[in-house]
N, C-alpha and C. Protein backbone atom coordinates (compact mmCIF):
# COMPACT_ATOMS: atom_id res chain seq x y z
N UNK A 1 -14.46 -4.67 0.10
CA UNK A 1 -14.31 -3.54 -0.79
C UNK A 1 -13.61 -2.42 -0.04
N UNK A 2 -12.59 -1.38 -0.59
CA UNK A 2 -11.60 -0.81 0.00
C UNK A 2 -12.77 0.52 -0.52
N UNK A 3 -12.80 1.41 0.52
CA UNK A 3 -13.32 3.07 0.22
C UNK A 3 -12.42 4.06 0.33
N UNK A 4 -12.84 4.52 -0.69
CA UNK A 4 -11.31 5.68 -2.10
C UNK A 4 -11.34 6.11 -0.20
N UNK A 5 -11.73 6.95 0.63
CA UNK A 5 -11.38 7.73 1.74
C UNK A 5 -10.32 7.16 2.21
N UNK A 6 -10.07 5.64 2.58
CA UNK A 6 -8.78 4.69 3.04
C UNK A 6 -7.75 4.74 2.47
N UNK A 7 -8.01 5.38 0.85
CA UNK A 7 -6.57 5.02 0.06
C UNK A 7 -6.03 6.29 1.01
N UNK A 8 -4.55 5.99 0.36
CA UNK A 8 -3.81 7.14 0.45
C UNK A 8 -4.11 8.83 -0.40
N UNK A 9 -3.71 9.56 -0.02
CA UNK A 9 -3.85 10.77 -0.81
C UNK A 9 -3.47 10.46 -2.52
N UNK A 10 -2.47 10.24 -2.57
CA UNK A 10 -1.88 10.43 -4.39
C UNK A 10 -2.55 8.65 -5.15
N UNK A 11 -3.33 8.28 -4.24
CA UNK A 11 -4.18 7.25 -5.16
C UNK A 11 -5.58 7.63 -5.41
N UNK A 12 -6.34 8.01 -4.55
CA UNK A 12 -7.61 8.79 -4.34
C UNK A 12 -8.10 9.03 -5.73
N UNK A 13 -7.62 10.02 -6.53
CA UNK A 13 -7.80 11.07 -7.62
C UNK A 13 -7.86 9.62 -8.71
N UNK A 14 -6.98 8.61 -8.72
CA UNK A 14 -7.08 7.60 -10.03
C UNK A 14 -8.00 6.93 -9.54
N UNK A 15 -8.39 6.57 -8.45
CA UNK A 15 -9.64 5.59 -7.40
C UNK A 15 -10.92 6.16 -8.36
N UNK A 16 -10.95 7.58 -8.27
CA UNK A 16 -12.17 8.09 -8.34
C UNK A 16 -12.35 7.91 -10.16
N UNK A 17 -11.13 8.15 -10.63
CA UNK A 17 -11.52 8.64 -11.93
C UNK A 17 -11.57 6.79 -12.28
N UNK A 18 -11.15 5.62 -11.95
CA UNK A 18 -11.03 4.62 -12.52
C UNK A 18 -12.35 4.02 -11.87
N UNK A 19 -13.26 4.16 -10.84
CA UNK A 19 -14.36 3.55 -10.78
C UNK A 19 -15.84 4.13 -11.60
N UNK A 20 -15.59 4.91 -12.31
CA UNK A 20 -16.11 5.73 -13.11
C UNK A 20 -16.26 5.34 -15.03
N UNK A 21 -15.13 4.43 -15.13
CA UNK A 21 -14.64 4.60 -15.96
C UNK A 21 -14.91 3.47 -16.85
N UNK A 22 -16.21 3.44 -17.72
CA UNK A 22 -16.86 1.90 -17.97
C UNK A 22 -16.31 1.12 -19.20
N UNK A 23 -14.95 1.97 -19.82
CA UNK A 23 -14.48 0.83 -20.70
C UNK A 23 -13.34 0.52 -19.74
N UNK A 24 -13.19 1.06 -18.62
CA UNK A 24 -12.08 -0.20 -17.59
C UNK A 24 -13.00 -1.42 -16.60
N UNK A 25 -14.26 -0.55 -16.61
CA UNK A 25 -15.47 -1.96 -15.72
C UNK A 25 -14.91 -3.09 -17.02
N UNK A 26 -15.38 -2.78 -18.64
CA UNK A 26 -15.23 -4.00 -19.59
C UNK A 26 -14.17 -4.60 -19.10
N UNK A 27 -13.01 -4.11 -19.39
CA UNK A 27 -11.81 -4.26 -19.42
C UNK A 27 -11.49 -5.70 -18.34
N UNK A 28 -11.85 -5.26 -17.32
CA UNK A 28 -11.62 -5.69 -15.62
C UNK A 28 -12.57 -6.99 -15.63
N UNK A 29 -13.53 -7.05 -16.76
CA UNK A 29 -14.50 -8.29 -16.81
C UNK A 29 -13.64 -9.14 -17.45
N UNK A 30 -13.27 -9.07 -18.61
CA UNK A 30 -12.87 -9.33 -19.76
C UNK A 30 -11.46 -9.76 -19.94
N UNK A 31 -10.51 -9.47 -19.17
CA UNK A 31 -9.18 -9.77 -19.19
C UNK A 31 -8.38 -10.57 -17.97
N UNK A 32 -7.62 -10.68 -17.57
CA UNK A 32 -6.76 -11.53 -16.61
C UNK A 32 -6.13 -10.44 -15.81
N UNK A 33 -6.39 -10.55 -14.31
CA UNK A 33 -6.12 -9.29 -13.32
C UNK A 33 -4.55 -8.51 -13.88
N UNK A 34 -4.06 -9.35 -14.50
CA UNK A 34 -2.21 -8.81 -14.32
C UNK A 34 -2.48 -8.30 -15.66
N UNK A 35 -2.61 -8.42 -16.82
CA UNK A 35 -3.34 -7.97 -18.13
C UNK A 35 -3.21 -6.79 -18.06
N UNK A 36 -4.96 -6.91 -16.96
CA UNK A 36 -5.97 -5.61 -16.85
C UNK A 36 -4.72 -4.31 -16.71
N UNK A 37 -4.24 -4.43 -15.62
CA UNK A 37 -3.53 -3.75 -14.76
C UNK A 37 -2.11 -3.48 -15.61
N UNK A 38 -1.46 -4.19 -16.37
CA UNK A 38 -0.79 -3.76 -17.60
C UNK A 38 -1.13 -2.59 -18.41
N UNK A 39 -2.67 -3.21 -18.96
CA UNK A 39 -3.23 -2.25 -19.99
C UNK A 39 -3.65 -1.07 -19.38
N UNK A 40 -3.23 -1.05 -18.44
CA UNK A 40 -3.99 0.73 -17.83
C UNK A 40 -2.82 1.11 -17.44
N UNK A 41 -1.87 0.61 -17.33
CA UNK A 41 -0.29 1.69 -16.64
C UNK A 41 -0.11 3.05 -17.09
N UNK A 42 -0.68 3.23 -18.53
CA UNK A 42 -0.43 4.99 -18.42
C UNK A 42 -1.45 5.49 -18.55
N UNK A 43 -2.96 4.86 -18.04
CA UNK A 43 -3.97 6.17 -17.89
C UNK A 43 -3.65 6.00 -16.45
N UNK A 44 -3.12 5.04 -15.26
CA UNK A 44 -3.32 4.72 -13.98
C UNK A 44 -1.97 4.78 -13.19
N UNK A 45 -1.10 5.52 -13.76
CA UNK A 45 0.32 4.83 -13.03
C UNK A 45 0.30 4.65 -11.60
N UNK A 46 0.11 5.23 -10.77
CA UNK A 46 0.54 4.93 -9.33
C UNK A 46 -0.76 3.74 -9.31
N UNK A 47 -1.73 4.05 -9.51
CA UNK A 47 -2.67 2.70 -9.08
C UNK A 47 -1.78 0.95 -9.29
N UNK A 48 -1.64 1.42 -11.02
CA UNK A 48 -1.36 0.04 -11.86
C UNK A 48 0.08 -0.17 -11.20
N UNK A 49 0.88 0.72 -10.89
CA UNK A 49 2.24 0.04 -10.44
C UNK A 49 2.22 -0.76 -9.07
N UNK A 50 1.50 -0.04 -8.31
CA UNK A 50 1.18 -0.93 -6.90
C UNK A 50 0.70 -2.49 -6.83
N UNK A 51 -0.21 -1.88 -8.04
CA UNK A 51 -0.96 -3.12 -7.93
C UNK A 51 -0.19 -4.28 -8.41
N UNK A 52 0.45 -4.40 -9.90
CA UNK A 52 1.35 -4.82 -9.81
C UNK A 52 2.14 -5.46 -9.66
N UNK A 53 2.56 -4.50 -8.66
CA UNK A 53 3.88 -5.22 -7.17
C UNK A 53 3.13 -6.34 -6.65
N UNK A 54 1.85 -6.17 -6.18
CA UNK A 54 1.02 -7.16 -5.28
C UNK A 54 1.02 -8.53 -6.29
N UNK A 55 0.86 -8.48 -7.45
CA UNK A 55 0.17 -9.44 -8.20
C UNK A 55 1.61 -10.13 -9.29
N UNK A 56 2.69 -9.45 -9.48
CA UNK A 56 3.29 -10.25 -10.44
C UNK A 56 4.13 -11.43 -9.89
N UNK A 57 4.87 -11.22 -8.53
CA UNK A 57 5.56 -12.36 -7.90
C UNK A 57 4.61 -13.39 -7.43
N UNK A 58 3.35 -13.42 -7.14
CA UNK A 58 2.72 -14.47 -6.99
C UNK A 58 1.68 -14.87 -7.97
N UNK A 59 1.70 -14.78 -9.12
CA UNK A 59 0.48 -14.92 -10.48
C UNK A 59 0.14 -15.82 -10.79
N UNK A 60 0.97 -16.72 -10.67
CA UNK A 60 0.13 -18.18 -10.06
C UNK A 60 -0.03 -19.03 -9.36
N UNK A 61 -0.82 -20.30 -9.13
CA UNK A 61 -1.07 -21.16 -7.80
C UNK A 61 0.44 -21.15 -7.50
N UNK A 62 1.08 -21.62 -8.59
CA UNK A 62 1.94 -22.51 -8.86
C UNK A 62 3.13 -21.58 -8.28
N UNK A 63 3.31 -20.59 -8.17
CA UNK A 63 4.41 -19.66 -8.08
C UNK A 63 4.25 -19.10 -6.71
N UNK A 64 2.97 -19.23 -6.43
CA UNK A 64 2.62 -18.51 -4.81
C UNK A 64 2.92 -19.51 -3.85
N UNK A 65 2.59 -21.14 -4.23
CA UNK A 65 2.92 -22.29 -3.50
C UNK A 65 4.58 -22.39 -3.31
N UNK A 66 5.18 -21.98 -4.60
CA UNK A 66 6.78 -21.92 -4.21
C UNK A 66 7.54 -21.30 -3.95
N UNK A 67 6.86 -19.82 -3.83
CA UNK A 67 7.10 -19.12 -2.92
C UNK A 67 7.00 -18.96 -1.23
N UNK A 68 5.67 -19.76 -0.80
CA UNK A 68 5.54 -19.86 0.64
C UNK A 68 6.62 -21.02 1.10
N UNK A 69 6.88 -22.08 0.11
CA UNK A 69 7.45 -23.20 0.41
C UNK A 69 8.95 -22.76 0.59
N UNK A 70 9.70 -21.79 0.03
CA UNK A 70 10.60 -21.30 0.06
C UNK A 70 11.02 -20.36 1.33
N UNK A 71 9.77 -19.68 1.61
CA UNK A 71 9.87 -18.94 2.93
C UNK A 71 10.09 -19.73 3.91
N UNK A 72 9.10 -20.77 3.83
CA UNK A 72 9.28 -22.00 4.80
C UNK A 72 10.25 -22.26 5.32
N UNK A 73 11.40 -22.52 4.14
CA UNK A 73 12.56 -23.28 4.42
C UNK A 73 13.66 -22.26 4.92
N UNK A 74 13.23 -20.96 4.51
CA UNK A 74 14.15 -20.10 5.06
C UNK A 74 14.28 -19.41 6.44
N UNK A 75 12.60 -19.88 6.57
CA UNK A 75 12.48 -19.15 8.37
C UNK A 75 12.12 -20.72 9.20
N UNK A 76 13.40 -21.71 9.08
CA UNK A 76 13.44 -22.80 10.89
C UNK A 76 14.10 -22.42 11.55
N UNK A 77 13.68 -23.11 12.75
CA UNK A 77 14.42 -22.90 13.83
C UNK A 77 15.60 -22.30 13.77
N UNK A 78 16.51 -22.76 12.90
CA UNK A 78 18.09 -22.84 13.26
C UNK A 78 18.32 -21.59 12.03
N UNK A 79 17.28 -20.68 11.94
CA UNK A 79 17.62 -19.39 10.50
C UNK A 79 16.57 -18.94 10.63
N UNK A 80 15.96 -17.98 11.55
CA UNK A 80 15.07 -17.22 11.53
C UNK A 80 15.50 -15.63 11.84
N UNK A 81 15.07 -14.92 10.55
CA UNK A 81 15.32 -13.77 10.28
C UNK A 81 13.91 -13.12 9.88
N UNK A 82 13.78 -11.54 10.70
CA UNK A 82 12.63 -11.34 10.48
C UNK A 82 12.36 -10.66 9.27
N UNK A 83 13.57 -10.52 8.43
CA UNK A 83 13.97 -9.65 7.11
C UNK A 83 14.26 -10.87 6.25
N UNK A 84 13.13 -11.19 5.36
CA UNK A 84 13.64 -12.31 4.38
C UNK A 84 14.14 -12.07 2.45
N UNK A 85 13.54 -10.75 2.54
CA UNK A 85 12.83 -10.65 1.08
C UNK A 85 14.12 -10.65 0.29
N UNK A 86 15.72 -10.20 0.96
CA UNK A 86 16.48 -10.36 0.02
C UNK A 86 17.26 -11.88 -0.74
N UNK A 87 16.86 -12.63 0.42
CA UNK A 87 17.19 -14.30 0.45
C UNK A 87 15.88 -14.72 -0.06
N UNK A 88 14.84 -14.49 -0.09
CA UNK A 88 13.60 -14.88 -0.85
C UNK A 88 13.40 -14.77 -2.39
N UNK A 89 14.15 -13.39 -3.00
CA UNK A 89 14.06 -12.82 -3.91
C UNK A 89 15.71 -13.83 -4.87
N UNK A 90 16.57 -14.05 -3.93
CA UNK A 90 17.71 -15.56 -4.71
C UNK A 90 17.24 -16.60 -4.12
N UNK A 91 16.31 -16.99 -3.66
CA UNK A 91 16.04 -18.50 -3.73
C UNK A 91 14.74 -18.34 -4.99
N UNK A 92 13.96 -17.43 -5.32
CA UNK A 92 12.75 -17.56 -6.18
C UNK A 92 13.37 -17.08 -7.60
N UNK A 93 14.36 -16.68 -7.90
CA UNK A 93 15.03 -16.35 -8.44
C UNK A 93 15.33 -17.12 -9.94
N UNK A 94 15.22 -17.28 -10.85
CA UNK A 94 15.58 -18.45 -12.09
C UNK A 94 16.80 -18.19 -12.26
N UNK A 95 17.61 -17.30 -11.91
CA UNK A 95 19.11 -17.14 -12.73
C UNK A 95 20.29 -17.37 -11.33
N UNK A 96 20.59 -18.17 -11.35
CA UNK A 96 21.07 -19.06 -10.64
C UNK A 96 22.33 -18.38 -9.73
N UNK A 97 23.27 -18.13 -8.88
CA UNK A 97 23.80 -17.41 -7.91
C UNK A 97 24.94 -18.15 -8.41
N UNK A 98 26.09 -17.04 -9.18
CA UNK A 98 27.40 -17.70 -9.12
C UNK A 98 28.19 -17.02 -8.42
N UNK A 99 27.94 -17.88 -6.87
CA UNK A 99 28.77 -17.41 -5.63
C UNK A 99 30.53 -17.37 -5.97
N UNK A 100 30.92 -18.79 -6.18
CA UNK A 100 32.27 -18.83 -6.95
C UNK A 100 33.14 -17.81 -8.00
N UNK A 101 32.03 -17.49 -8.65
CA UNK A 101 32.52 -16.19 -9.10
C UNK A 101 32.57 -14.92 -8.16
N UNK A 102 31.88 -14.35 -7.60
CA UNK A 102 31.85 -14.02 -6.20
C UNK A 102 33.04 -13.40 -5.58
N UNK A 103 33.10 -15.23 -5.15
CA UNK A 103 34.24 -15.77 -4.23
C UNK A 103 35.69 -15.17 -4.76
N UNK A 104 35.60 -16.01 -5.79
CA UNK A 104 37.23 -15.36 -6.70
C UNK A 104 37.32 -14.03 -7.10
N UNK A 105 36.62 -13.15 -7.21
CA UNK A 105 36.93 -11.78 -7.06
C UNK A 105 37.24 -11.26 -6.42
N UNK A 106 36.60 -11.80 -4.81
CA UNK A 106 37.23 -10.78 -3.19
C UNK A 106 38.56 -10.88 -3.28
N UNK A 107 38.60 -9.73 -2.90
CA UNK A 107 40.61 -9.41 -2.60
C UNK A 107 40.81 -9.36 -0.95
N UNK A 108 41.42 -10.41 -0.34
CA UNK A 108 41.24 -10.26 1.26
C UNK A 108 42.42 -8.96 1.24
N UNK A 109 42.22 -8.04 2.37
CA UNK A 109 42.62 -6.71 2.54
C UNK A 109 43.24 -7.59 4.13
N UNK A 110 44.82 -7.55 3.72
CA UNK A 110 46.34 -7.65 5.11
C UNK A 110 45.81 -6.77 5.96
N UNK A 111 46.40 -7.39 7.30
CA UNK A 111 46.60 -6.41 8.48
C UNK A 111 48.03 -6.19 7.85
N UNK A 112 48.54 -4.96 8.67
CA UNK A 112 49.63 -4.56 8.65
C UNK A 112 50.06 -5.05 9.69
């Protein structure tokens, strides 16, 4: 359990007012974590947006497994970068990389 004193300053104030707050205890029983955290974005914004972040790229087994499996393949031996998230974010990606298009747009820039 995290104590409101640990949060940061500009979370504190929604910490306090949201553990307080017994139709979000229902709520938080009653619904699916990513839901919950939907349905409160505008009594909670900085809380619900963080949270969020934490919870929508990995929401399920299924998406968190192909996500690590992806990291995997991106940090061997022969490609290890300690900055992955922008090559993580086009390999997890559904809309597919049209490099070729890309490609045929660069205009190579002559030496003189």
């Amino acid at each position: 359990m995290i104590k409101i004193e640990d949060l940061p300053h500009d979370l504190q104030e929604e910490a306090i007012e949201l553990k307080f707050n017994s139709l979000a205890k229902d709520s938080f029983e009653s619904m699916q974590l990513e839901n919950f955290w939907v349905r409160l974005q505008t009594e909670y914004p900085k809380r619900s947006s963080r949270s969020l972040r934490i919870l929508v790229p990995f929401s399920s087994t299924y998406l968190c497994k192909t996500g690590f499996s992806a990291l995997m393949t991106l940090n061997t031996q022969h490609r290890n970068r300690l900055n992955v998230e922008s090559d993580l974010r086009c390999t997890l990606s559904p809309t597919p990389p049209r490099i070729d298009n890309l490609v045929a747009n660069k205009h190579c820039q002559y030496s003189h």
